[in-house]
PDBML (XML) file of the C-alpha atoms, coordinates in Angstrom:
<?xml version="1.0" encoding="UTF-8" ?>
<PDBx:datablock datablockName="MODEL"
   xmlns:PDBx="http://pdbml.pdb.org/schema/pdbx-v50.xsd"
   xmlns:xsi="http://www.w3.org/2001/XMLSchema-instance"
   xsi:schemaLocation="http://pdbml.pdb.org/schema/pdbx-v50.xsd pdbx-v50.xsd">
   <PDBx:atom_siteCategory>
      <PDBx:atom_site id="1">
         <PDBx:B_iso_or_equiv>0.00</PDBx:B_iso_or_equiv>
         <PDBx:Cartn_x>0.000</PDBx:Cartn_x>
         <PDBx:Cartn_y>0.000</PDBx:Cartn_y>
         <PDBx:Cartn_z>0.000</PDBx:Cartn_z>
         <PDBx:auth_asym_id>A</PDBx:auth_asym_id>
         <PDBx:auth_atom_id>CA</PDBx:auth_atom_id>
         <PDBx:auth_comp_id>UNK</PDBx:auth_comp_id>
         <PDBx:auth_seq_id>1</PDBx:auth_seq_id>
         <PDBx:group_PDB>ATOM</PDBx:group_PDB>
         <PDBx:label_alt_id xsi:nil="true" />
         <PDBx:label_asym_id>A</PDBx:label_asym_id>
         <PDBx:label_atom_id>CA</PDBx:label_atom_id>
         <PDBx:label_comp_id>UNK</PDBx:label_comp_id>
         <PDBx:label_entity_id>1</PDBx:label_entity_id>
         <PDBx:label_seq_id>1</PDBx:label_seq_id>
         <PDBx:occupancy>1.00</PDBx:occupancy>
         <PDBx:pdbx_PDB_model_num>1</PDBx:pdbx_PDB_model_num>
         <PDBx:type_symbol>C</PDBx:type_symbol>
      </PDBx:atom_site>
      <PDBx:atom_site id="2">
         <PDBx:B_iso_or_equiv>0.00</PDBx:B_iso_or_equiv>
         <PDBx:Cartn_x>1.150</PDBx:Cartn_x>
         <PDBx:Cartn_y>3.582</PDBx:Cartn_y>
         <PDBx:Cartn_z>0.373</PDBx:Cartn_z>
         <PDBx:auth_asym_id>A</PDBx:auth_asym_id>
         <PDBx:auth_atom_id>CA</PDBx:auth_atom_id>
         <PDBx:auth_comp_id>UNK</PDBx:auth_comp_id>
         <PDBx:auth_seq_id>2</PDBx:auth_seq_id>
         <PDBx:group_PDB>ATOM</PDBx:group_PDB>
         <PDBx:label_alt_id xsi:nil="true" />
         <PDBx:label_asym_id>A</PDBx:label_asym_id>
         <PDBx:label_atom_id>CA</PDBx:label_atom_id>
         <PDBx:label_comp_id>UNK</PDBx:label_comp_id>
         <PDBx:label_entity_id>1</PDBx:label_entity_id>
         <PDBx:label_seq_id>2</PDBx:label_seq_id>
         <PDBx:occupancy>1.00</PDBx:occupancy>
         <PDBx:pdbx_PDB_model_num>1</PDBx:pdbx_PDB_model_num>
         <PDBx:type_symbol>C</PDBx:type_symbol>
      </PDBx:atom_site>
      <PDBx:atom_site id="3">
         <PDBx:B_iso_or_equiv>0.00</PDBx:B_iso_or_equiv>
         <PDBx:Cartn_x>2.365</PDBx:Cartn_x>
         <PDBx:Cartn_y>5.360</PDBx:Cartn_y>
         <PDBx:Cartn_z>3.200</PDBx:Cartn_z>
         <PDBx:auth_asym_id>A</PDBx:auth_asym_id>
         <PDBx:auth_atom_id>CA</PDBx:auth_atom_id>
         <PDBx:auth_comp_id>UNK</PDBx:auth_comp_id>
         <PDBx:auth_seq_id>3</PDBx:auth_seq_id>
         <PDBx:group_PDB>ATOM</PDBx:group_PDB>
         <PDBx:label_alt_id xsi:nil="true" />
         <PDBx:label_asym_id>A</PDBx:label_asym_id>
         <PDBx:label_atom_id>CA</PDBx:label_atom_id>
         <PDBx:label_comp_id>UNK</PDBx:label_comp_id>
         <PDBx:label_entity_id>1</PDBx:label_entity_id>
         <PDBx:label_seq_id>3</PDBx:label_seq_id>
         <PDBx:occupancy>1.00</PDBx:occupancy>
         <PDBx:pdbx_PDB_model_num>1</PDBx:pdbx_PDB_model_num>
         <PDBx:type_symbol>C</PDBx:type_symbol>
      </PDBx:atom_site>
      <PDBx:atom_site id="4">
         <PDBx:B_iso_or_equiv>0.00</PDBx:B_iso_or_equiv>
         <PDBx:Cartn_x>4.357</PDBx:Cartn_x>
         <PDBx:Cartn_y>8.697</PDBx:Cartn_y>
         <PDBx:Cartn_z>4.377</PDBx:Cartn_z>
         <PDBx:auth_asym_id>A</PDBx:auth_asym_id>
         <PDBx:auth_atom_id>CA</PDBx:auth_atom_id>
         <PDBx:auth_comp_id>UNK</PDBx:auth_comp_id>
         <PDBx:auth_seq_id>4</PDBx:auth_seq_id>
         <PDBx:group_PDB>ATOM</PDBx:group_PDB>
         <PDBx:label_alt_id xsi:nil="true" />
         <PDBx:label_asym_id>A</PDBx:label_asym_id>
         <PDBx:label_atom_id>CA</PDBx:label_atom_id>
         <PDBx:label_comp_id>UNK</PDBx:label_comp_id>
         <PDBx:label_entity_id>1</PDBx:label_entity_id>
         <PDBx:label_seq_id>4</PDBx:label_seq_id>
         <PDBx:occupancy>1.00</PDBx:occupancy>
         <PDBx:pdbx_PDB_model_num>1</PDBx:pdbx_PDB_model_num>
         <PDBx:type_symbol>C</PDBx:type_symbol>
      </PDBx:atom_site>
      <PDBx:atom_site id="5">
         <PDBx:B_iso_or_equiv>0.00</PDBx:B_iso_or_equiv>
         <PDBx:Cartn_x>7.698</PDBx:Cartn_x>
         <PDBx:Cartn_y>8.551</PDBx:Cartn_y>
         <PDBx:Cartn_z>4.770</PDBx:Cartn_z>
         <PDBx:auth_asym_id>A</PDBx:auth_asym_id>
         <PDBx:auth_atom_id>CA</PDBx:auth_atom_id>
         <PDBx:auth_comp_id>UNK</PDBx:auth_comp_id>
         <PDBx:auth_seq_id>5</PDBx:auth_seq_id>
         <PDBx:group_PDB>ATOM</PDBx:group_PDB>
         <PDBx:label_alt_id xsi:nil="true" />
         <PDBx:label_asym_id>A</PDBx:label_asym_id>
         <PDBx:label_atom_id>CA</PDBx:label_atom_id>
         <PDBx:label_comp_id>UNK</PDBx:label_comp_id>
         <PDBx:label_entity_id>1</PDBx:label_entity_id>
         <PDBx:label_seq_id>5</PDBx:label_seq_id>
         <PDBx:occupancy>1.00</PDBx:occupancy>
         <PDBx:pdbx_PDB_model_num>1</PDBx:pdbx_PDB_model_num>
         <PDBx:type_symbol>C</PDBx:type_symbol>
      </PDBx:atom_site>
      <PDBx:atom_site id="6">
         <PDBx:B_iso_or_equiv>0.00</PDBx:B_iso_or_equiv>
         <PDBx:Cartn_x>8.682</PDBx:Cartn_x>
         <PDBx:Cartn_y>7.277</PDBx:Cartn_y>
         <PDBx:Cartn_z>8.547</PDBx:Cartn_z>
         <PDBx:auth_asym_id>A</PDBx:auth_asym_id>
         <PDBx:auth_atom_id>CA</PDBx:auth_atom_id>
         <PDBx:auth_comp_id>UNK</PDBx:auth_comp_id>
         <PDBx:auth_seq_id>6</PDBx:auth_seq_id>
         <PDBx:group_PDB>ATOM</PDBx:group_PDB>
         <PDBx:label_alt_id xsi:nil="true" />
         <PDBx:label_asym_id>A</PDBx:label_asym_id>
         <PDBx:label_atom_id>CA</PDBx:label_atom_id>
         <PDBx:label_comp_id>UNK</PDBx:label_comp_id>
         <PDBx:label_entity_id>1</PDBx:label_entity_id>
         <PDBx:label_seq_id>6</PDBx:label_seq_id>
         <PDBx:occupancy>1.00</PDBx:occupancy>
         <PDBx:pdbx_PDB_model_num>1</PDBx:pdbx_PDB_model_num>
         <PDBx:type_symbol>C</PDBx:type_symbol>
      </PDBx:atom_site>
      <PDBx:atom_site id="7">
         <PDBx:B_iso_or_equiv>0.00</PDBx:B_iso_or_equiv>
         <PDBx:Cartn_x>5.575</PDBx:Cartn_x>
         <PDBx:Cartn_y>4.554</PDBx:Cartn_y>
         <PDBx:Cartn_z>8.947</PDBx:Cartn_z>
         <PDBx:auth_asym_id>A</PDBx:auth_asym_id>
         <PDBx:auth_atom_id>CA</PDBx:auth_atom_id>
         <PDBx:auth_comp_id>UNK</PDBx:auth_comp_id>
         <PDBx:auth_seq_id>7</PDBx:auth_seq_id>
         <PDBx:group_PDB>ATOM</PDBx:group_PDB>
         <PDBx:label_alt_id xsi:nil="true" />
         <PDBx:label_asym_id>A</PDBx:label_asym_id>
         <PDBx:label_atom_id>CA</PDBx:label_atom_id>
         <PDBx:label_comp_id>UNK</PDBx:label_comp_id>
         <PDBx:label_entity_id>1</PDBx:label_entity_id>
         <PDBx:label_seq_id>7</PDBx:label_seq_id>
         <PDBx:occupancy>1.00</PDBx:occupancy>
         <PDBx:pdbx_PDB_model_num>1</PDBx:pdbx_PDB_model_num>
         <PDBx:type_symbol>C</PDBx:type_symbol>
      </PDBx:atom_site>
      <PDBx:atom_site id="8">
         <PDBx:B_iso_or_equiv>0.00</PDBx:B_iso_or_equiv>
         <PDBx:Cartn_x>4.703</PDBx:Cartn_x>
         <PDBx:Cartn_y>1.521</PDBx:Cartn_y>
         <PDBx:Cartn_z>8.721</PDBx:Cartn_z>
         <PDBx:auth_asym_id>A</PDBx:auth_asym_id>
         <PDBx:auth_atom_id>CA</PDBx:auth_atom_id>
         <PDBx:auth_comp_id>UNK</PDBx:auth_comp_id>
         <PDBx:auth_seq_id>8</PDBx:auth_seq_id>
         <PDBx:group_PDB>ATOM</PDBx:group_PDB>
         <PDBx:label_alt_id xsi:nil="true" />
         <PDBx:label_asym_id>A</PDBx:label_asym_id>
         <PDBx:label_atom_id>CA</PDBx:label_atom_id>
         <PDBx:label_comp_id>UNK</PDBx:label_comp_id>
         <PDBx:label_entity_id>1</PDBx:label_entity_id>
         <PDBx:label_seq_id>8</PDBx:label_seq_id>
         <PDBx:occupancy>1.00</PDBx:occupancy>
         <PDBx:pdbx_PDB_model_num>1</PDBx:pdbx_PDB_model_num>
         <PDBx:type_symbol>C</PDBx:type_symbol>
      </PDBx:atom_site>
      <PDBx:atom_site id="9">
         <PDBx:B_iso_or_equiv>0.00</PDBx:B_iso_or_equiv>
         <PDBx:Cartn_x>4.233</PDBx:Cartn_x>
         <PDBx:Cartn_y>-1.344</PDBx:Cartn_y>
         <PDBx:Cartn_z>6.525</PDBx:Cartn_z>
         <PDBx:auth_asym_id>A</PDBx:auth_asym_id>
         <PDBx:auth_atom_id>CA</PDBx:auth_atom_id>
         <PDBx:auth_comp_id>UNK</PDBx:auth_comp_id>
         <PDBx:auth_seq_id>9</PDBx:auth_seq_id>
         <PDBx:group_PDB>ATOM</PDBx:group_PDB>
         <PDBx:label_alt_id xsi:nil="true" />
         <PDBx:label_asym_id>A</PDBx:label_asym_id>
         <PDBx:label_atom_id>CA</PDBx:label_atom_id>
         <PDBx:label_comp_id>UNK</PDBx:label_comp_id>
         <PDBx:label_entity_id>1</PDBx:label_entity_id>
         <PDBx:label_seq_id>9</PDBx:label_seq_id>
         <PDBx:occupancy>1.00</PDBx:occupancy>
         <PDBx:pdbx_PDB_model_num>1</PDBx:pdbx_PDB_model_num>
         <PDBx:type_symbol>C</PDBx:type_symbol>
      </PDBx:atom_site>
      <PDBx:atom_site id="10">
         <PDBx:B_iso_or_equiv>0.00</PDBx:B_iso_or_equiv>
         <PDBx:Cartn_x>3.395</PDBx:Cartn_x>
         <PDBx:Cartn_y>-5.279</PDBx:Cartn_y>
         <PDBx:Cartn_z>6.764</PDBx:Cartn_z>
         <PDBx:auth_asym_id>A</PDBx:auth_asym_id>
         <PDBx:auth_atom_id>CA</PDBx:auth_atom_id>
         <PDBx:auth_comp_id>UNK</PDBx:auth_comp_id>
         <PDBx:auth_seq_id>10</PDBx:auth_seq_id>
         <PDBx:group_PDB>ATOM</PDBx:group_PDB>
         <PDBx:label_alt_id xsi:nil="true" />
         <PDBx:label_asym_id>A</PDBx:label_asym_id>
         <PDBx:label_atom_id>CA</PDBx:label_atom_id>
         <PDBx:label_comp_id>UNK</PDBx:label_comp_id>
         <PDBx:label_entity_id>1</PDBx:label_entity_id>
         <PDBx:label_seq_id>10</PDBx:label_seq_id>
         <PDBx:occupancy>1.00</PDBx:occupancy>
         <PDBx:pdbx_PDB_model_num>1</PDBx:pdbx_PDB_model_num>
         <PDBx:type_symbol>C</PDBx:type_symbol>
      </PDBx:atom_site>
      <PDBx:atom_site id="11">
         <PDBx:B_iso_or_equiv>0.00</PDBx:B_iso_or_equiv>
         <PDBx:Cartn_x>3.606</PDBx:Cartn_x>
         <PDBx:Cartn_y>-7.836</PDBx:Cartn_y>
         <PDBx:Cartn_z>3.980</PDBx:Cartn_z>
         <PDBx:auth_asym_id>A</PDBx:auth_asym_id>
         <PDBx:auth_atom_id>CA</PDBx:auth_atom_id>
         <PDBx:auth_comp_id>UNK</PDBx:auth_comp_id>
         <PDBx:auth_seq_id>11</PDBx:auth_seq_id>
         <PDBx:group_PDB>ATOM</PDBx:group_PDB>
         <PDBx:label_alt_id xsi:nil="true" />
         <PDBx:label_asym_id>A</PDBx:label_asym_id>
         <PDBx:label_atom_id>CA</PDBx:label_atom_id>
         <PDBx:label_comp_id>UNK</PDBx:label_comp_id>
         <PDBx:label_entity_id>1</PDBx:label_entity_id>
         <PDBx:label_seq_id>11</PDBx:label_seq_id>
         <PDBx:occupancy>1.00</PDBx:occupancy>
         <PDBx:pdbx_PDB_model_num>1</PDBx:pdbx_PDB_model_num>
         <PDBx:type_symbol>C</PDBx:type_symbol>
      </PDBx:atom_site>
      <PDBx:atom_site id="12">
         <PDBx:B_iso_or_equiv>0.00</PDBx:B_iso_or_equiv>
         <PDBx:Cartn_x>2.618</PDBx:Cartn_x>
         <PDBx:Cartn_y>-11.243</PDBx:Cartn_y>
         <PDBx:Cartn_z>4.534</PDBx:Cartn_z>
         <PDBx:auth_asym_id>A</PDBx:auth_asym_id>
         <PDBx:auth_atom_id>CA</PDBx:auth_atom_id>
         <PDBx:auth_comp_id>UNK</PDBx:auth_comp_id>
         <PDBx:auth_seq_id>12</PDBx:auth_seq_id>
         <PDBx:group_PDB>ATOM</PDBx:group_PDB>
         <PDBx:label_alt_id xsi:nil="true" />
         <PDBx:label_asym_id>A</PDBx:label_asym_id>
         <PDBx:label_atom_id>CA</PDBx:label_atom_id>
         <PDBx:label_comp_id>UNK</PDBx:label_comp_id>
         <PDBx:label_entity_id>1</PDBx:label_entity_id>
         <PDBx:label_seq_id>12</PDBx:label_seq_id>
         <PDBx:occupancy>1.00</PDBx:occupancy>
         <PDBx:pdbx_PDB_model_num>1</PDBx:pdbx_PDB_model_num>
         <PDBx:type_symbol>C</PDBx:type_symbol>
      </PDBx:atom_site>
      <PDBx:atom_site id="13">
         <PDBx:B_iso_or_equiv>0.00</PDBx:B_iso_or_equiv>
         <PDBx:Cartn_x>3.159</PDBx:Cartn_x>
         <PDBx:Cartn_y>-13.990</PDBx:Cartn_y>
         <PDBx:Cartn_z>1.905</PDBx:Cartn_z>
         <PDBx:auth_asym_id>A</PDBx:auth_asym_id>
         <PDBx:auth_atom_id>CA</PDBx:auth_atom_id>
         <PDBx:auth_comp_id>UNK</PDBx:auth_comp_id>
         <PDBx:auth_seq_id>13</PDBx:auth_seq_id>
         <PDBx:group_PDB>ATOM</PDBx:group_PDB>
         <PDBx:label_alt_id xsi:nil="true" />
         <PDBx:label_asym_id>A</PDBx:label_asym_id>
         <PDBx:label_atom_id>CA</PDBx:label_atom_id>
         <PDBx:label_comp_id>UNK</PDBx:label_comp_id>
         <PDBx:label_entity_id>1</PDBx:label_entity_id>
         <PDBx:label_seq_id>13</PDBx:label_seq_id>
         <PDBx:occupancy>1.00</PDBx:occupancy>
         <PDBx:pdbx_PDB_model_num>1</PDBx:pdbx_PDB_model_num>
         <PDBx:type_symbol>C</PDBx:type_symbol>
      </PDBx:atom_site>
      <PDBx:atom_site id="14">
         <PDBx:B_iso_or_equiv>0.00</PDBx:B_iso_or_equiv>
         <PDBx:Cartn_x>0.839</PDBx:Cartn_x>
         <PDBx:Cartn_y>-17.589</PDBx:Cartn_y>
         <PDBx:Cartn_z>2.714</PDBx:Cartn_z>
         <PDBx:auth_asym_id>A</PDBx:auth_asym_id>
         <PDBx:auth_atom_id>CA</PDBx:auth_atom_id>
         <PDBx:auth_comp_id>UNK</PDBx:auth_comp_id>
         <PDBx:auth_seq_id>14</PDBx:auth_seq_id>
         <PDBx:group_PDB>ATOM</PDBx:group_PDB>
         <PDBx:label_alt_id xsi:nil="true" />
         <PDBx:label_asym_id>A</PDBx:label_asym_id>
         <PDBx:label_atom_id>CA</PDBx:label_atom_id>
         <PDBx:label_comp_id>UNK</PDBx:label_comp_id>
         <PDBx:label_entity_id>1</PDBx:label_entity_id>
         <PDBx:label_seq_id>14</PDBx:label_seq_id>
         <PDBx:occupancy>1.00</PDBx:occupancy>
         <PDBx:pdbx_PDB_model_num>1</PDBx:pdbx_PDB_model_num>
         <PDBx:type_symbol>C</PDBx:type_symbol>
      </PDBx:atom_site>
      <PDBx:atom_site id="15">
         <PDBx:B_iso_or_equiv>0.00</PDBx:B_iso_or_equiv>
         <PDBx:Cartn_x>2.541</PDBx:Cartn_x>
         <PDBx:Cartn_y>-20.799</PDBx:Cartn_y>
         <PDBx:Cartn_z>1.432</PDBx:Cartn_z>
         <PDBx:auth_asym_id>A</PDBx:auth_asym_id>
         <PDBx:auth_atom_id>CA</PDBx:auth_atom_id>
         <PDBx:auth_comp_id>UNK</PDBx:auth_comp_id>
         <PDBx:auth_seq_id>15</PDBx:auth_seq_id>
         <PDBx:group_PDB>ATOM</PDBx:group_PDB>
         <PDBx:label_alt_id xsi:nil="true" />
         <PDBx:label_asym_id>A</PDBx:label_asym_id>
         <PDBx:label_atom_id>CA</PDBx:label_atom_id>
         <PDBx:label_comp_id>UNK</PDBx:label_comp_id>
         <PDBx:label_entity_id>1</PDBx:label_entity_id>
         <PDBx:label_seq_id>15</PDBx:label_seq_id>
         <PDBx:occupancy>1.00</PDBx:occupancy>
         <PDBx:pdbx_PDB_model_num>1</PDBx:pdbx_PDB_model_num>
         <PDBx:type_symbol>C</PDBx:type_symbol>
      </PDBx:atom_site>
      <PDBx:atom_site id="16">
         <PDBx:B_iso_or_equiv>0.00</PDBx:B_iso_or_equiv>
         <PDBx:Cartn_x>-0.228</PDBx:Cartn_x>
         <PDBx:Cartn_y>-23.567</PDBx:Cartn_y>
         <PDBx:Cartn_z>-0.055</PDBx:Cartn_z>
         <PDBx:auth_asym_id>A</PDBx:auth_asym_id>
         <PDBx:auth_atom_id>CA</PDBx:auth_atom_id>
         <PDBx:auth_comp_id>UNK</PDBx:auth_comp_id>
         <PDBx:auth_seq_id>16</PDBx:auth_seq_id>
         <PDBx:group_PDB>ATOM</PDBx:group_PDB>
         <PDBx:label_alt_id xsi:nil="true" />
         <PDBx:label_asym_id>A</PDBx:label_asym_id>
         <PDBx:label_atom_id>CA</PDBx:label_atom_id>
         <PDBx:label_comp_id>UNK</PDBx:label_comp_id>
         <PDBx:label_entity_id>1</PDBx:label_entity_id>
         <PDBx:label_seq_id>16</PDBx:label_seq_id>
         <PDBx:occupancy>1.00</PDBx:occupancy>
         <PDBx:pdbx_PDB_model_num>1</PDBx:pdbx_PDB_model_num>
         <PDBx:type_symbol>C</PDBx:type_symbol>
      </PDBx:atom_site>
      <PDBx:atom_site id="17">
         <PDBx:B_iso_or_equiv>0.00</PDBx:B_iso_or_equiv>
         <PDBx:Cartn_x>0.099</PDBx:Cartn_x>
         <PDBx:Cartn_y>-26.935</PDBx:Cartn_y>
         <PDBx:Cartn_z>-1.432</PDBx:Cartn_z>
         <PDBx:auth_asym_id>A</PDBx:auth_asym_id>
         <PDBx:auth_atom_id>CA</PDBx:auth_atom_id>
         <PDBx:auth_comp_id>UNK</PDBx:auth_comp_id>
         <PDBx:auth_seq_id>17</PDBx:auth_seq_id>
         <PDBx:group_PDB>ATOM</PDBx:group_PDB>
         <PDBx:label_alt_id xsi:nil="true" />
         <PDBx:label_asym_id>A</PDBx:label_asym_id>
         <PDBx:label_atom_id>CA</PDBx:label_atom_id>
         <PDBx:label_comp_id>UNK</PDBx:label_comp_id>
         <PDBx:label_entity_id>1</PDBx:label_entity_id>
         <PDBx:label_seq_id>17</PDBx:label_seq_id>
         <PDBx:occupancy>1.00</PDBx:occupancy>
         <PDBx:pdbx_PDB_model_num>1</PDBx:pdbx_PDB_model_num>
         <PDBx:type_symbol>C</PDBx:type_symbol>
      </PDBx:atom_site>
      <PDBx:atom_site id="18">
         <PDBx:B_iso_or_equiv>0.00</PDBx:B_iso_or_equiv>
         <PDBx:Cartn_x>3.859</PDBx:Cartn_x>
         <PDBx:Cartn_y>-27.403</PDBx:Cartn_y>
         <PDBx:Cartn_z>0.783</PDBx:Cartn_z>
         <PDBx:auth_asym_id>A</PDBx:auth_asym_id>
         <PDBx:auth_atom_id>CA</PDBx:auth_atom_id>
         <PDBx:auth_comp_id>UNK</PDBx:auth_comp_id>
         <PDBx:auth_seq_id>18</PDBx:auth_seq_id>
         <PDBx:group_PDB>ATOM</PDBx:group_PDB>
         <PDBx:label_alt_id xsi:nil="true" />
         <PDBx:label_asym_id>A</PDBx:label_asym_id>
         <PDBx:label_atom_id>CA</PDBx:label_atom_id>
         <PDBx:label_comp_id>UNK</PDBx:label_comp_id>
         <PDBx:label_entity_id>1</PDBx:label_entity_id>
         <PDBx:label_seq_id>18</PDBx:label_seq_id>
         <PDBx:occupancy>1.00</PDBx:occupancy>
         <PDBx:pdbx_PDB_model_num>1</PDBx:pdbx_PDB_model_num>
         <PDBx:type_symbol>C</PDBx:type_symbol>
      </PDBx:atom_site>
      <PDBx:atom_site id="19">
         <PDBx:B_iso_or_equiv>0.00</PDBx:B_iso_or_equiv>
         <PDBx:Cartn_x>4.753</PDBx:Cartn_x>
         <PDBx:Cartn_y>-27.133</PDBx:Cartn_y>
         <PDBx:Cartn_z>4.593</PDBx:Cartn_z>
         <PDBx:auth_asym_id>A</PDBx:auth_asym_id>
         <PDBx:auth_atom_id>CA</PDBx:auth_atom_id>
         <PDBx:auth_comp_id>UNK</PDBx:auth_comp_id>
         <PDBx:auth_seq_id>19</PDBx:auth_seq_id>
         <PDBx:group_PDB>ATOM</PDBx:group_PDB>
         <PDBx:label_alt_id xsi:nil="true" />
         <PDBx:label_asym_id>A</PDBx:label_asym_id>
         <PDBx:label_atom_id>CA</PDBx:label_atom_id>
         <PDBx:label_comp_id>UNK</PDBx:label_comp_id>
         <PDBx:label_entity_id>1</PDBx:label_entity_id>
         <PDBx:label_seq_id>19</PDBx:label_seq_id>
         <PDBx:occupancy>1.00</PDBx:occupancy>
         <PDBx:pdbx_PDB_model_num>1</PDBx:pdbx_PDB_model_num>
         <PDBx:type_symbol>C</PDBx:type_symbol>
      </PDBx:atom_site>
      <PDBx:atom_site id="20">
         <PDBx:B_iso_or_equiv>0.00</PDBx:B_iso_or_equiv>
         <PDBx:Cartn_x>6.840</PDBx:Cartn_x>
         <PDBx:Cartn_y>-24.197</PDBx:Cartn_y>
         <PDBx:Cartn_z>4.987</PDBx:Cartn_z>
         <PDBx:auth_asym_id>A</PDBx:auth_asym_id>
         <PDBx:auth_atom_id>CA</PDBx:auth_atom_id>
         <PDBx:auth_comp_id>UNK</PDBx:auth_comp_id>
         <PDBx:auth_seq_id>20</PDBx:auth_seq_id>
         <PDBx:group_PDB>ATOM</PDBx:group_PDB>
         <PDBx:label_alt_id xsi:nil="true" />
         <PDBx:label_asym_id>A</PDBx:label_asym_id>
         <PDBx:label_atom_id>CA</PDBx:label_atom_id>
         <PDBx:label_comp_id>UNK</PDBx:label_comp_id>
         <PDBx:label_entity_id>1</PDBx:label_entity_id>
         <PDBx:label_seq_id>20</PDBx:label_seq_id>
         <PDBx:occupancy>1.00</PDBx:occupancy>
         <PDBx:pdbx_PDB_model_num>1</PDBx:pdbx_PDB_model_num>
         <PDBx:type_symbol>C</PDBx:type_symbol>
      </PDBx:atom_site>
      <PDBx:atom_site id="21">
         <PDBx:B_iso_or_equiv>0.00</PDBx:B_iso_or_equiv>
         <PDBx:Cartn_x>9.298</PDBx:Cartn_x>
         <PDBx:Cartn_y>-26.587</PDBx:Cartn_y>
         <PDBx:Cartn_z>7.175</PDBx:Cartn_z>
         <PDBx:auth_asym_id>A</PDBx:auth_asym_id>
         <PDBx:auth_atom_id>CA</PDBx:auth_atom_id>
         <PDBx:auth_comp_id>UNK</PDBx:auth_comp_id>
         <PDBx:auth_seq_id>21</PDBx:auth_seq_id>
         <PDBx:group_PDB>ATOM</PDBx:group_PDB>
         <PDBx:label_alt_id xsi:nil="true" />
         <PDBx:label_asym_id>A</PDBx:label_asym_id>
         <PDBx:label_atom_id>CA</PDBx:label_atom_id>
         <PDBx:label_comp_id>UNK</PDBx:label_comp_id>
         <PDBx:label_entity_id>1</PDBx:label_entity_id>
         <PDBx:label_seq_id>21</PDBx:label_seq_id>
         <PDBx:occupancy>1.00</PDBx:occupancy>
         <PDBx:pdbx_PDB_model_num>1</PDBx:pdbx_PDB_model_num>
         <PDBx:type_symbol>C</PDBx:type_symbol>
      </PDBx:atom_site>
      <PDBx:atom_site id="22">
         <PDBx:B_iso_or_equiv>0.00</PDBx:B_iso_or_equiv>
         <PDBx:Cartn_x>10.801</PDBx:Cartn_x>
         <PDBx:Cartn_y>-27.284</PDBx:Cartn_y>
         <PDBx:Cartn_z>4.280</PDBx:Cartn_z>
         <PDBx:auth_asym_id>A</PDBx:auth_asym_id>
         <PDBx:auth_atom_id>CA</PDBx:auth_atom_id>
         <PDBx:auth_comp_id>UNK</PDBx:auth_comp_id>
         <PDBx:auth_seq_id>22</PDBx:auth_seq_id>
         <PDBx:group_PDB>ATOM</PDBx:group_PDB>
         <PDBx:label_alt_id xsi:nil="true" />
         <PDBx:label_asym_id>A</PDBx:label_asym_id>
         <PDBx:label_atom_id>CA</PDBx:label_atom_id>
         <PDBx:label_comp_id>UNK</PDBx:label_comp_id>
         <PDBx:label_entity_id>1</PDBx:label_entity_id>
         <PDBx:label_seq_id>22</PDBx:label_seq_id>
         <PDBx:occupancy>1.00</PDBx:occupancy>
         <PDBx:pdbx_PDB_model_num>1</PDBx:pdbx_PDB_model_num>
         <PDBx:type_symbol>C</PDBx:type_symbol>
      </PDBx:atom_site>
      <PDBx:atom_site id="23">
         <PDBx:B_iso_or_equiv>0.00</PDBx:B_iso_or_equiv>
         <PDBx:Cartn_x>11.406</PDBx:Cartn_x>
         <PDBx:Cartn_y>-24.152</PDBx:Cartn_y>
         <PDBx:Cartn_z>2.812</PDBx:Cartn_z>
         <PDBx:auth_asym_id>A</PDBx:auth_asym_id>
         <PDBx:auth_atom_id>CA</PDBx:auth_atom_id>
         <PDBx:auth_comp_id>UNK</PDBx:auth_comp_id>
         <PDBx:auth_seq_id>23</PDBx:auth_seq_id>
         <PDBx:group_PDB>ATOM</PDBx:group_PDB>
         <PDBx:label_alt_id xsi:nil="true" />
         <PDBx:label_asym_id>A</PDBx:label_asym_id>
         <PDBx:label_atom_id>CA</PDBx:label_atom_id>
         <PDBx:label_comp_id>UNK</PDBx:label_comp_id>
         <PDBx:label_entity_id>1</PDBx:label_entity_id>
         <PDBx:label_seq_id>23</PDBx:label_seq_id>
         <PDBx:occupancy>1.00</PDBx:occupancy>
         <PDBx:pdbx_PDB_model_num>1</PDBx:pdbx_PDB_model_num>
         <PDBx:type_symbol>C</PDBx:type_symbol>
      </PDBx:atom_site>
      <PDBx:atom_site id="24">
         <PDBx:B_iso_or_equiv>0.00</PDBx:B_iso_or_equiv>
         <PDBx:Cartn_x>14.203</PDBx:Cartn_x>
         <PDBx:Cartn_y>-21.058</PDBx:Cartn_y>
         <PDBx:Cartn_z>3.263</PDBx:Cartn_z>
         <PDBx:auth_asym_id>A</PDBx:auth_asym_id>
         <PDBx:auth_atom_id>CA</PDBx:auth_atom_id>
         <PDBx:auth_comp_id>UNK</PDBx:auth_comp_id>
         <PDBx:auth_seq_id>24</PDBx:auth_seq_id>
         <PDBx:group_PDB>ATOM</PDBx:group_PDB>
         <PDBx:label_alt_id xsi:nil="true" />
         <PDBx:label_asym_id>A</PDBx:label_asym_id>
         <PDBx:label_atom_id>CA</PDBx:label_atom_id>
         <PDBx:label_comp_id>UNK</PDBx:label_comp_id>
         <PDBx:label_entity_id>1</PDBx:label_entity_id>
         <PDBx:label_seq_id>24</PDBx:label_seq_id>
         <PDBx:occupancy>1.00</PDBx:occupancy>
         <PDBx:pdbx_PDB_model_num>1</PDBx:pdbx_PDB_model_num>
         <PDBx:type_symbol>C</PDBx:type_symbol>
      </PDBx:atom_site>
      <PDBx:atom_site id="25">
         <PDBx:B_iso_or_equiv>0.00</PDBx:B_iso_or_equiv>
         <PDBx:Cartn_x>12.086</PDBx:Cartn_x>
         <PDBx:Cartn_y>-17.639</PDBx:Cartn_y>
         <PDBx:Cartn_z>2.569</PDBx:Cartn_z>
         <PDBx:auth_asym_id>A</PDBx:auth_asym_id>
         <PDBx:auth_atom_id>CA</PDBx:auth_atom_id>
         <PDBx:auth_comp_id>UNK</PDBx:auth_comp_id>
         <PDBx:auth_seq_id>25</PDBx:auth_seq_id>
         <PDBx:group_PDB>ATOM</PDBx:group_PDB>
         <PDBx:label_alt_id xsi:nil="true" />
         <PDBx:label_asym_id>A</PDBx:label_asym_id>
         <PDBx:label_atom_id>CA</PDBx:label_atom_id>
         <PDBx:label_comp_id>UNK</PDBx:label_comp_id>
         <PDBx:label_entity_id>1</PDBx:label_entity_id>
         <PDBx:label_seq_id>25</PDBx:label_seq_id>
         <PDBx:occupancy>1.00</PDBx:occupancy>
         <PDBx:pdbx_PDB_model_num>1</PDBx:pdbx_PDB_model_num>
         <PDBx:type_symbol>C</PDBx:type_symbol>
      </PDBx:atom_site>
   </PDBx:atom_siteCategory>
</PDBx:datablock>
C-alpha cells in the first residue's frame, strides 16, 4: 500500500500446497 515517509508497513506472503518446514524464505 502507500504510506508517508517514517511509517509503517506489513507484507505477509501464505505458502499452499507445501509445509513451509521445508522451505528457506
Amino acid at each position: 500500500g502507500s504510506v508517508q515517509p517514517g511509517g509503517s508497513l506489513t507484507l505477509s506472503c501464505e505458502l499452499s500446497g507445501r509445509t513451509l518446514d521445508d522451505y528457506a524464505i
